[in-house]
C-alpha atoms as a PDB file:
ATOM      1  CA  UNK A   1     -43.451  33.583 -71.654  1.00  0.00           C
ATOM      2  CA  UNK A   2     -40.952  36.791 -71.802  1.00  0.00           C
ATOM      3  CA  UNK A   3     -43.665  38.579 -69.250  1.00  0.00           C
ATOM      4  CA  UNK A   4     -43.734  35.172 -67.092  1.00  0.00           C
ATOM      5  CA  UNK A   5     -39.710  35.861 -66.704  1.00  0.00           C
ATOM      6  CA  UNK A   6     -39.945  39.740 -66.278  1.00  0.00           C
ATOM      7  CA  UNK A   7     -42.492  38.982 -63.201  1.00  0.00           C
ATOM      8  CA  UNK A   8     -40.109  36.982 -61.659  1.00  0.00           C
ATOM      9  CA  UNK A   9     -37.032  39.074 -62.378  1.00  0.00           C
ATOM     10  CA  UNK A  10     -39.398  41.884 -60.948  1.00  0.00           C
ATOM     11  CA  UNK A  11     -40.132  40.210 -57.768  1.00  0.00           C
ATOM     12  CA  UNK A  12     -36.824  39.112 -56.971  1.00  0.00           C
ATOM     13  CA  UNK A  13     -35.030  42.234 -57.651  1.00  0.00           C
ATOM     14  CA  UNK A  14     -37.717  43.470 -54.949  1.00  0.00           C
ATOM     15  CA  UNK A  15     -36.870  41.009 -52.098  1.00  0.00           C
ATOM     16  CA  UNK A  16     -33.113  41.667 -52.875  1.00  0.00           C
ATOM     17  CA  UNK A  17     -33.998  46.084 -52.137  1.00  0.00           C
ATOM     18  CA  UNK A  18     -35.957  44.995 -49.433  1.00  0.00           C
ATOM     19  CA  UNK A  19     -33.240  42.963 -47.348  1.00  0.00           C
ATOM     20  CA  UNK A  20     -30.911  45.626 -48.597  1.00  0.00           C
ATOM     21  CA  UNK A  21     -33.038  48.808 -47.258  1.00  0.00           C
ATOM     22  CA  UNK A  22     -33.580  46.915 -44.245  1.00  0.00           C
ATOM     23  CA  UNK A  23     -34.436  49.336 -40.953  1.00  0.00           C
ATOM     24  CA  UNK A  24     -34.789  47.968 -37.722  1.00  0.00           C
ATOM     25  CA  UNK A  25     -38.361  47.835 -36.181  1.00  0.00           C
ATOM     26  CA  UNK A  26     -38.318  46.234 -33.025  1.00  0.00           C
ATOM     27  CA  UNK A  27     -41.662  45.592 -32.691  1.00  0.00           C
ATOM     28  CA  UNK A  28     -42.040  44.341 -36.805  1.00  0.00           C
ATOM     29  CA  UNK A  29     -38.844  42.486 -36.242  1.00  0.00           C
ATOM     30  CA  UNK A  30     -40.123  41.021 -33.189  1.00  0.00           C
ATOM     31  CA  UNK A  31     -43.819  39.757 -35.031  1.00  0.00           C
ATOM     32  CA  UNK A  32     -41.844  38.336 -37.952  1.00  0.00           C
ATOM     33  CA  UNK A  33     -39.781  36.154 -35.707  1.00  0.00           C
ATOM     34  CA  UNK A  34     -43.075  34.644 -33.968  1.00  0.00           C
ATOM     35  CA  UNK A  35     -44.637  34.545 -37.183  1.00  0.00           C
ATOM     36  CA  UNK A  36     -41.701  32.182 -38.182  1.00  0.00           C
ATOM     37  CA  UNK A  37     -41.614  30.129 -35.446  1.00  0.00           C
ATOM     38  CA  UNK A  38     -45.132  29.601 -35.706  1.00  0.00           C
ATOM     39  CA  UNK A  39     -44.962  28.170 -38.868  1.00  0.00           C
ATOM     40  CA  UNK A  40     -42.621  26.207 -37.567  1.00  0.00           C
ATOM     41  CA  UNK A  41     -39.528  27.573 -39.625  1.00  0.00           C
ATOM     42  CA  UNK A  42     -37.679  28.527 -36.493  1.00  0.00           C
ATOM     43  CA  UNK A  43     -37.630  25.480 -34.343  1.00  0.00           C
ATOM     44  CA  UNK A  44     -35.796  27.905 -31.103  1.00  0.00           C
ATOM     45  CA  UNK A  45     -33.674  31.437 -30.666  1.00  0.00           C
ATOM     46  CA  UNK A  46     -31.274  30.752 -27.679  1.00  0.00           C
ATOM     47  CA  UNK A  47     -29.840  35.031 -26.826  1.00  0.00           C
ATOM     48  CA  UNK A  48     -26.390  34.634 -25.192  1.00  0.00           C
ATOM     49  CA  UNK A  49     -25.275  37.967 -25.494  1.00  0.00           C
ATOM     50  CA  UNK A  50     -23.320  39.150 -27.715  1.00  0.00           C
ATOM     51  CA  UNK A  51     -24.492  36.005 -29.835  1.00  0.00           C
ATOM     52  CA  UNK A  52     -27.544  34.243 -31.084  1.00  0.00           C
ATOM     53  CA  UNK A  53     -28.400  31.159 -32.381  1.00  0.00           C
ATOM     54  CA  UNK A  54     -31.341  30.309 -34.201  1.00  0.00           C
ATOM     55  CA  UNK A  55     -32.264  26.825 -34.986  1.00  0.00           C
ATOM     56  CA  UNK A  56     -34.345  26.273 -37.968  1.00  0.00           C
ATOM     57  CA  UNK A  57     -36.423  23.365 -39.597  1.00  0.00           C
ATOM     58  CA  UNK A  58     -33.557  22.567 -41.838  1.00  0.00           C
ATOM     59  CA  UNK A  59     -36.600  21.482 -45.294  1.00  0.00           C
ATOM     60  CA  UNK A  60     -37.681  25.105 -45.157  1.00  0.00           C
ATOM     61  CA  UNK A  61     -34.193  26.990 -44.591  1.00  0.00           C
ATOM     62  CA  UNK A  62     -32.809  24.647 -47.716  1.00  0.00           C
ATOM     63  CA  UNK A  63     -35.840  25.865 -49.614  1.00  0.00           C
ATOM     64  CA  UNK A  64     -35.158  29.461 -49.014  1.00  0.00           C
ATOM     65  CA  UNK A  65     -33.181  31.783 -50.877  1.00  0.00           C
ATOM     66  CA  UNK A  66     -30.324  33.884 -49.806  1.00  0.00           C
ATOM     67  CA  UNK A  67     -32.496  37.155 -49.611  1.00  0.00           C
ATOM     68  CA  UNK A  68     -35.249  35.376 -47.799  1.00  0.00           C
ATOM     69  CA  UNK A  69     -32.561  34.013 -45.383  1.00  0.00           C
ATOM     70  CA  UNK A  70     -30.755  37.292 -44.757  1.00  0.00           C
ATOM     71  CA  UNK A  71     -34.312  38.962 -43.890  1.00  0.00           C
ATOM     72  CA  UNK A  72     -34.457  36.239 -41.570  1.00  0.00           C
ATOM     73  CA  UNK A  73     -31.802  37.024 -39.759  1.00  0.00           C
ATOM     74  CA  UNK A  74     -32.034  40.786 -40.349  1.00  0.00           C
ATOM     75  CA  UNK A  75     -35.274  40.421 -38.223  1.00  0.00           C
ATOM     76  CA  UNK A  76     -33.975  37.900 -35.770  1.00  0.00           C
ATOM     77  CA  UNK A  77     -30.674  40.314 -35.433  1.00  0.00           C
ATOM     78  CA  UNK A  78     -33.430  43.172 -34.716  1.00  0.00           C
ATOM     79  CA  UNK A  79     -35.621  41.523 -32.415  1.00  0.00           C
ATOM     80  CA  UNK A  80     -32.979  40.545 -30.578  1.00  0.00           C
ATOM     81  CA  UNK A  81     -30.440  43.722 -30.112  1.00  0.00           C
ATOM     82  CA  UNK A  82     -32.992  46.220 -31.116  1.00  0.00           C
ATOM     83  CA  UNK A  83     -32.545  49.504 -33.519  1.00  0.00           C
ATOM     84  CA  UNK A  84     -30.100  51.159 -31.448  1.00  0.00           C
ATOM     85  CA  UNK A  85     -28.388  48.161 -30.745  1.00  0.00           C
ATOM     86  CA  UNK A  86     -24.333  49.287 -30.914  1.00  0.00           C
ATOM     87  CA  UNK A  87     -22.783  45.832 -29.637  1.00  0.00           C
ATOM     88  CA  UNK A  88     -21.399  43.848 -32.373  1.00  0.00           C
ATOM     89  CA  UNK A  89     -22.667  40.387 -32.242  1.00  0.00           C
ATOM     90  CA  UNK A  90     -23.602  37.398 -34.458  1.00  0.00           C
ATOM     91  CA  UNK A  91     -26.667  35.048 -35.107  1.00  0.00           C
ATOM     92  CA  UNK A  92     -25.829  31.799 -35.595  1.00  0.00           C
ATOM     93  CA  UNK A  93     -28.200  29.625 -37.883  1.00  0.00           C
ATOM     94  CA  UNK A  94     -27.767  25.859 -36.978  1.00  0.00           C
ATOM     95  CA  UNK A  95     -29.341  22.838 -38.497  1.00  0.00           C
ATOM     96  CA  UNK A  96     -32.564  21.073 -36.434  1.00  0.00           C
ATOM     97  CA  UNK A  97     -31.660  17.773 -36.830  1.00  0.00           C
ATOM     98  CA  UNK A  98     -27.971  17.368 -37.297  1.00  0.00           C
ATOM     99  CA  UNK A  99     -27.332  20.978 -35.517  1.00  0.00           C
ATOM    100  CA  UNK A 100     -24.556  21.754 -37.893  1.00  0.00           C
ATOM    101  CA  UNK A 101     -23.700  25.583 -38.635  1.00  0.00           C
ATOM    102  CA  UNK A 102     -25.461  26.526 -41.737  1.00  0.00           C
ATOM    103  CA  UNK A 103     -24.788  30.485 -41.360  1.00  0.00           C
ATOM    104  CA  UNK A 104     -23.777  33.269 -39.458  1.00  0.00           C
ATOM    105  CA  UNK A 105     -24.985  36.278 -40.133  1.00  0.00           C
ATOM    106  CA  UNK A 106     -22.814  39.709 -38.697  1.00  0.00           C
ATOM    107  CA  UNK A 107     -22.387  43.091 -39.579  1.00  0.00           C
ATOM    108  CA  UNK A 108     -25.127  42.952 -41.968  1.00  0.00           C
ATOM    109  CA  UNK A 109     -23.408  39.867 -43.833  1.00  0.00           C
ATOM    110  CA  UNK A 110     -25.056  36.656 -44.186  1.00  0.00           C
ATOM    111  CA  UNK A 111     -22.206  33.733 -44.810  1.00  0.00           C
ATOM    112  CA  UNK A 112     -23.257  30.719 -45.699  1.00  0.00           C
ATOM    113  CA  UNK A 113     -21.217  27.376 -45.941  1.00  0.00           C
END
């Protein structure tokens, strides 16, 4: 049981460095995002610069964790502004069916209601 518990500690201690250490690939960024909306987890990304706003199947974003859901918008930020992106913008998350706010991500901060 105690090495069931460590394995888990282990792996989410890992997603936390990795959204943490994040660096911008365009290209990477730019897969993930397709990759998501493929599976159906982002229903659209709507770019009106200097914002963004992602809609997303709200069952799988209420079923994702915080670091899961800050990678997500680490890569949407990325795919969208780029690595040497210097404009200060936001990406909005909104709800699919009800399209309520449920984050905004900005300046590397994911806030969540």
């Amino acid at each position: 049981m105690t090495l069931g518990w460590a394995s888990v500690l282990l792996l989410v201690s890992g997603t936390v460095a990795l959204a943490e250490d994040f660096r911008c690939d365009q290209d990477q960024s730019l897969q993930e995002v397709r990759r998501l909306i493929a599976a159906k987890t982002i229903v659209s990304v709507d770019v009106f610069l200097p914002n963004v706003t992602v809609v997303v199947e709200d069952r799988a974003w209420q079923r994702s964790d915080v670091p899961t859901k800050k990678a997500m918008a680490q890569n949407v930020d990325c795919a969208t502004g780029g690595a040497n992106n210097r404009m200060l913008h936001s990406v909005f998350f909104r709800s699919g069916k009800s399209n309520a706010q449920l984050g905004e991500f900005s300046g590397n901060e994911l806030k969540l209601p």
